[in-house]
C-alpha atoms as a PDB file:
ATOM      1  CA  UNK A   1      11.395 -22.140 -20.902  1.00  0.00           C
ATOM      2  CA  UNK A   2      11.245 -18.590 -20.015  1.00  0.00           C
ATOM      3  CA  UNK A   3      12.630 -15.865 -22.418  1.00  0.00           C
ATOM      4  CA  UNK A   4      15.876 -14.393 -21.460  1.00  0.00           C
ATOM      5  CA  UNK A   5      15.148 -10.798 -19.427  1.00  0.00           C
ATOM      6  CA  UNK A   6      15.405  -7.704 -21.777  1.00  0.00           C
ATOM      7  CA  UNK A   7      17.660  -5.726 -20.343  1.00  0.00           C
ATOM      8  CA  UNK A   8      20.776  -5.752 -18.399  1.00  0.00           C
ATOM      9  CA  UNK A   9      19.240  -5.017 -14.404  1.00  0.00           C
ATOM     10  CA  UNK A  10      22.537  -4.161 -13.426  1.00  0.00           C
ATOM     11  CA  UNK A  11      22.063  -0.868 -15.337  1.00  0.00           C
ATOM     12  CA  UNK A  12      19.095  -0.054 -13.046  1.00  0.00           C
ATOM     13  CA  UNK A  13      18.954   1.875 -10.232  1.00  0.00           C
ATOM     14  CA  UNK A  14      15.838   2.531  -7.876  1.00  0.00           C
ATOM     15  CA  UNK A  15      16.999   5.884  -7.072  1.00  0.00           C
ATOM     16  CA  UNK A  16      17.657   7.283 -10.124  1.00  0.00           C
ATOM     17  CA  UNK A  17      14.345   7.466 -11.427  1.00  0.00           C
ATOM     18  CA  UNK A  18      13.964   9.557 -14.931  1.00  0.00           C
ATOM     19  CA  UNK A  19      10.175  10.467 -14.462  1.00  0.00           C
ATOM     20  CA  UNK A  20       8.577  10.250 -10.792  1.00  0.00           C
ATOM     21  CA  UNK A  21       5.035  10.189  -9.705  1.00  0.00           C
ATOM     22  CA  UNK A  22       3.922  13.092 -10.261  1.00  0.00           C
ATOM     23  CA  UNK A  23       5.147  13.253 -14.469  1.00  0.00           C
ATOM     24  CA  UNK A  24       4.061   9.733 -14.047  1.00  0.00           C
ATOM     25  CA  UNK A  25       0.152  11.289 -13.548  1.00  0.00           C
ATOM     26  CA  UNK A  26       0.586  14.548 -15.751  1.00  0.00           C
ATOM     27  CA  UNK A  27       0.524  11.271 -18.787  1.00  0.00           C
ATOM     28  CA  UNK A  28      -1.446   8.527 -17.037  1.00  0.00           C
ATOM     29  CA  UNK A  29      -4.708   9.259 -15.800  1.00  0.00           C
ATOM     30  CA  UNK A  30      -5.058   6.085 -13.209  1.00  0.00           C
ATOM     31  CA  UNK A  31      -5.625   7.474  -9.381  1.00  0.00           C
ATOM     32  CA  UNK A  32      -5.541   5.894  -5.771  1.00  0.00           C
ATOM     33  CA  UNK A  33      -5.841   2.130  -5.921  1.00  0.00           C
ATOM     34  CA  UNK A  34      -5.166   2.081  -9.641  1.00  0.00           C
ATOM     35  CA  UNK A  35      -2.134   3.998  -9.284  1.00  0.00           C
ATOM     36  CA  UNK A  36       0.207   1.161 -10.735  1.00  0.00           C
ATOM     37  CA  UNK A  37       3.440   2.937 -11.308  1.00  0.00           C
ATOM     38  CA  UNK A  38       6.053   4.149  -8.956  1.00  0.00           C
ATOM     39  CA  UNK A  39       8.594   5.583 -11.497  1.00  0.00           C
ATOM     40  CA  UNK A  40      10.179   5.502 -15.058  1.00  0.00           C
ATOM     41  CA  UNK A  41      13.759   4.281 -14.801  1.00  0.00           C
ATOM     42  CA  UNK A  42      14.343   4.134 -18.357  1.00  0.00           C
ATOM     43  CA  UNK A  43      12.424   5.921 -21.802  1.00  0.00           C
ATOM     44  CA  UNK A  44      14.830   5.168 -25.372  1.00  0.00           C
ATOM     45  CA  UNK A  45      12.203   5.195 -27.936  1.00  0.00           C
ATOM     46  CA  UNK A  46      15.334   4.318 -30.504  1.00  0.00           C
ATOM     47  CA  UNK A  47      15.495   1.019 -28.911  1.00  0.00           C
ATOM     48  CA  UNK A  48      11.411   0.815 -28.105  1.00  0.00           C
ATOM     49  CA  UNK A  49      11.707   0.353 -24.936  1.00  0.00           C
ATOM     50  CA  UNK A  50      10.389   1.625 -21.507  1.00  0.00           C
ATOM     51  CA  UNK A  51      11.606   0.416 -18.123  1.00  0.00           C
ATOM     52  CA  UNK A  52       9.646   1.171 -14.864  1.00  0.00           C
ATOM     53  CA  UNK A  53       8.566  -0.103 -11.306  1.00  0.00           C
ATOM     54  CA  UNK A  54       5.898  -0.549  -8.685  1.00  0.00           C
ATOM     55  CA  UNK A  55       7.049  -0.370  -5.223  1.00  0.00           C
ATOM     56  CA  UNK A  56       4.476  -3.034  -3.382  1.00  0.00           C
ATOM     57  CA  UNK A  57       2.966  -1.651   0.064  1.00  0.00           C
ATOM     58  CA  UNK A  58       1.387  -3.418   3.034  1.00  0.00           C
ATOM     59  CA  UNK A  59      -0.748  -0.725   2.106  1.00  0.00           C
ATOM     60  CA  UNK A  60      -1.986  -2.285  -1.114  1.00  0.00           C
ATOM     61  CA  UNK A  61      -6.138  -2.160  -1.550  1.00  0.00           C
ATOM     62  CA  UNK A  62      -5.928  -6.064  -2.546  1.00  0.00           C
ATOM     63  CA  UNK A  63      -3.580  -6.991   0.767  1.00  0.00           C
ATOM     64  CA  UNK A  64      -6.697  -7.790   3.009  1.00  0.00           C
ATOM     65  CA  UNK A  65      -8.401 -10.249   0.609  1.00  0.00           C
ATOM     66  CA  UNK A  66      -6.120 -11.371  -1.833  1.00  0.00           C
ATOM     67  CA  UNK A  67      -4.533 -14.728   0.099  1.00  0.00           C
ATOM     68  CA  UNK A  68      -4.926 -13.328   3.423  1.00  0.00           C
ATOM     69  CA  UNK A  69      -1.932 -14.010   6.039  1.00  0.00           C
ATOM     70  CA  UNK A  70      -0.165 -14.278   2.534  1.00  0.00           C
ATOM     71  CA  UNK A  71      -0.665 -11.569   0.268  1.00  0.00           C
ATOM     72  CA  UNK A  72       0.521 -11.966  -3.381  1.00  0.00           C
ATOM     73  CA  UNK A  73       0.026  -9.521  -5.923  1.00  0.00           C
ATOM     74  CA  UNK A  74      -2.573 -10.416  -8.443  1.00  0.00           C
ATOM     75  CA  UNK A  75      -1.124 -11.620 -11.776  1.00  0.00           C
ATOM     76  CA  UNK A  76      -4.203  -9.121 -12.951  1.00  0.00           C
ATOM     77  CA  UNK A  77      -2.687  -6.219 -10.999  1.00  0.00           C
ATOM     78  CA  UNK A  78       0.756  -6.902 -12.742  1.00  0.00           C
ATOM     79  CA  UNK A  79      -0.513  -6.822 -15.843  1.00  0.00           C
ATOM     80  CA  UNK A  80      -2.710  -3.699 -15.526  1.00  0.00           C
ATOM     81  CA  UNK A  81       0.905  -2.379 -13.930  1.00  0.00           C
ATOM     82  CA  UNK A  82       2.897  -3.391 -17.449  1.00  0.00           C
ATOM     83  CA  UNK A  83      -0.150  -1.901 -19.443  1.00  0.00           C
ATOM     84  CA  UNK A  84       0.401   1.611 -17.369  1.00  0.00           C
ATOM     85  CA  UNK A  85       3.945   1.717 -18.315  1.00  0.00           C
ATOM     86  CA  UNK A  86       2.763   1.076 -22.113  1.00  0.00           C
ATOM     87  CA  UNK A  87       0.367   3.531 -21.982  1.00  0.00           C
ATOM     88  CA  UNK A  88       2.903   6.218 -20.809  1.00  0.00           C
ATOM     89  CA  UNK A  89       5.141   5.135 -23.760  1.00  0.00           C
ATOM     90  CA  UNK A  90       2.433   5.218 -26.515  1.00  0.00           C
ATOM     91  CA  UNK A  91       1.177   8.702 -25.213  1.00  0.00           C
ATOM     92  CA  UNK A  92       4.876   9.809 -25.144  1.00  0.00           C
ATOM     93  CA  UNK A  93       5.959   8.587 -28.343  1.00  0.00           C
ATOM     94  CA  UNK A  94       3.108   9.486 -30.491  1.00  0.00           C
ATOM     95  CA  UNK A  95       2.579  12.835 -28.553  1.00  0.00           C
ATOM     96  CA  UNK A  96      -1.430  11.622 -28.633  1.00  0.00           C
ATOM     97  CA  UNK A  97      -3.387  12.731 -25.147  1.00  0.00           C
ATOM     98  CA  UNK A  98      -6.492   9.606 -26.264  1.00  0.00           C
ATOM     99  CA  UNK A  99      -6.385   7.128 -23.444  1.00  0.00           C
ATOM    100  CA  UNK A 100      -4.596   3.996 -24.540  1.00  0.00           C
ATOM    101  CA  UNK A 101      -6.591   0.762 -23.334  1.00  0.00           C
ATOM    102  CA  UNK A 102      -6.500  -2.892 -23.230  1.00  0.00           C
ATOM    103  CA  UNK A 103      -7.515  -4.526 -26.430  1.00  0.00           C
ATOM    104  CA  UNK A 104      -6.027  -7.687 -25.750  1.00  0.00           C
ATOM    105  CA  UNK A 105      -3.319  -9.688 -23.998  1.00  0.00           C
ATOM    106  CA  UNK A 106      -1.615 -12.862 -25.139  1.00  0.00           C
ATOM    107  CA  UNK A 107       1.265 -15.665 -24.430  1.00  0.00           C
ATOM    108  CA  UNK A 108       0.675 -14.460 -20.565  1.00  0.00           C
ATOM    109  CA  UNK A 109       2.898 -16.423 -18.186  1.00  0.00           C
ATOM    110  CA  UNK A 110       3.122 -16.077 -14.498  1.00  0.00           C
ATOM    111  CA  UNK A 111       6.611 -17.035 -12.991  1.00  0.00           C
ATOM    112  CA  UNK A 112       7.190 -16.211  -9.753  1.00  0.00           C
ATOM    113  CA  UNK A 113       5.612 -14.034  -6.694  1.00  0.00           C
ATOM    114  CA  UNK A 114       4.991 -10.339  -5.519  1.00  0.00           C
ATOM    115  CA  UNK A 115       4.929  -9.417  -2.184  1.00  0.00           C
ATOM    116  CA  UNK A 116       4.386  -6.070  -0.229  1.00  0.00           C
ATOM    117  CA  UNK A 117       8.269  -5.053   0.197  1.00  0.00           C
ATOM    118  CA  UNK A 118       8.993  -5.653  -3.318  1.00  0.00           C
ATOM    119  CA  UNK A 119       9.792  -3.811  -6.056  1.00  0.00           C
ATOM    120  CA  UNK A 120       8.093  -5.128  -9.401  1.00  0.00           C
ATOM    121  CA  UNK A 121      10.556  -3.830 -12.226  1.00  0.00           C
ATOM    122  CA  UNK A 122       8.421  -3.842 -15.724  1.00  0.00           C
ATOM    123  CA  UNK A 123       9.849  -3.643 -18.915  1.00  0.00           C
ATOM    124  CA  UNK A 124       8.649  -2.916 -22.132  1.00  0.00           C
ATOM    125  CA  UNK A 125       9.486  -3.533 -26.122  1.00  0.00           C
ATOM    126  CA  UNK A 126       7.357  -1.914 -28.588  1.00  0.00           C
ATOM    127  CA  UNK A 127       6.802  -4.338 -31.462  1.00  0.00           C
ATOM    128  CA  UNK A 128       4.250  -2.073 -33.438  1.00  0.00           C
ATOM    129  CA  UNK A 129       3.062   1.499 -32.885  1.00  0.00           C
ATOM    130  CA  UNK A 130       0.174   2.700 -34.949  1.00  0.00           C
ATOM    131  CA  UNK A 131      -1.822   5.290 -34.779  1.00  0.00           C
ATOM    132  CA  UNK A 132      -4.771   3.873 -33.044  1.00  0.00           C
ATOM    133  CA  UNK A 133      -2.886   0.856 -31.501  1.00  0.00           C
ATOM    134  CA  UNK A 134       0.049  -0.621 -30.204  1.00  0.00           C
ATOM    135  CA  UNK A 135       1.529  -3.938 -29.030  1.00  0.00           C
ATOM    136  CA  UNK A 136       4.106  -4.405 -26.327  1.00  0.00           C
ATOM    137  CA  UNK A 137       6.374  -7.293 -25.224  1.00  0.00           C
ATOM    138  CA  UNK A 138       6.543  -7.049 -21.416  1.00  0.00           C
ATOM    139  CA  UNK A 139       8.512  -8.683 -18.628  1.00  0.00           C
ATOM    140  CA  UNK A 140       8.089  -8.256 -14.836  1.00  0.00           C
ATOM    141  CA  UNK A 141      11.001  -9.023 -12.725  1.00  0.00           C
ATOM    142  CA  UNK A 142      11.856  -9.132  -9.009  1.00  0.00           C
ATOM    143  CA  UNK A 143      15.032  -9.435  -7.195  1.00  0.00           C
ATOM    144  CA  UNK A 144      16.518 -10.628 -10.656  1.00  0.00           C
ATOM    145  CA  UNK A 145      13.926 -13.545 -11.528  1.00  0.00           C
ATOM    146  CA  UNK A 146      11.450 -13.163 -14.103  1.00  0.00           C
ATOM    147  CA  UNK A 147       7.513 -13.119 -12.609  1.00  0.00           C
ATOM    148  CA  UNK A 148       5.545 -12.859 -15.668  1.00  0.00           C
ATOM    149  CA  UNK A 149       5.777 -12.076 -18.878  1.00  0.00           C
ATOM    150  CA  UNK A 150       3.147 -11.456 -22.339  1.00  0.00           C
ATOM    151  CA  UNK A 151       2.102  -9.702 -24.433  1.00  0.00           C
ATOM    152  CA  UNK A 152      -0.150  -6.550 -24.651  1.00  0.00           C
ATOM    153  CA  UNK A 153      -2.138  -4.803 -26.887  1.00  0.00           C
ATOM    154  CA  UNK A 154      -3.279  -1.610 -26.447  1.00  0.00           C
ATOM    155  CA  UNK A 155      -6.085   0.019 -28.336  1.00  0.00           C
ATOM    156  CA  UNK A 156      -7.203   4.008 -28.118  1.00  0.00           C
ATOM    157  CA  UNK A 157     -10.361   4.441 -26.413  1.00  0.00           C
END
């Protein structure tokens, strides 16, 4: 049975982003195809938690190979998406510049589909913030169904 969805996505709104691409890139250093982030929507360290989203092109580099005639989003990429918006959190919230990588991922489920046309809303929870790691509940949703959800931990590299 899949964990109830963290926040309330009624609160959310796609055009009312907090942080855009480009204060996205002055905290993550990912470029061109690794580019997984389209926006912060919501940052409330009180609460530990970070909401954000990916906007999925036709444009994509994984479109042409990935299932093709039926593109899906790897669960990989959505992962690597949820461990951007971590990143940006643990670099916030500890004020450290150190790169923030994977040092492990656990309890990873895979729900549901992305497509080019939708937008992948991640959410965060902080569950422990040291200073040379951090672990993260996450949760991807789309059009209000839950796609995957797990577990990350991030180490500084």
């Amino acid at each position: 049975m899949p964990n109830d969805i963290f926040i309330n996505l009624n609160t959310l709104d796609l055009n009312n982003t907090i942080v855009d691409i480009e204060g996205i890139r002055s905290i993550i250093p990912h470029r061109y195809e690794m580019e997984q982030l389209s926006g912060i929507l919501q940052f409330d360290p009180e609460q530990k938690l970070i909401v954000g989203y990916k906007t999925v092109s036709m444009n994509e580099f994984w479109i042409r190979g990935h299932i093709p005639n039926r593109p899906l989003m790897p669960g990989v990429m959505m992962l690597e998406a949820a461990a951007q918006l971590c990143s940006y959190y643990y670099m916030k919230t500890t004020k450290d510049a150190r790169f923030l990588g994977f040092g492990g991922i656990n309890d990873v489920k895979f729900r549901g589909k992305v497509v080019p046309g939708d937008n992948l809303i991640l959410i965060a929870k902080n569950k422990e913030l040291r200073p040379r790691r951090a672990i993260f509940d996450t949760q991807g949703v789309v059009n209000g169904k839950l796609v995957f959800e797990g577990v990350i931990i991030g180490m500084v590299v």
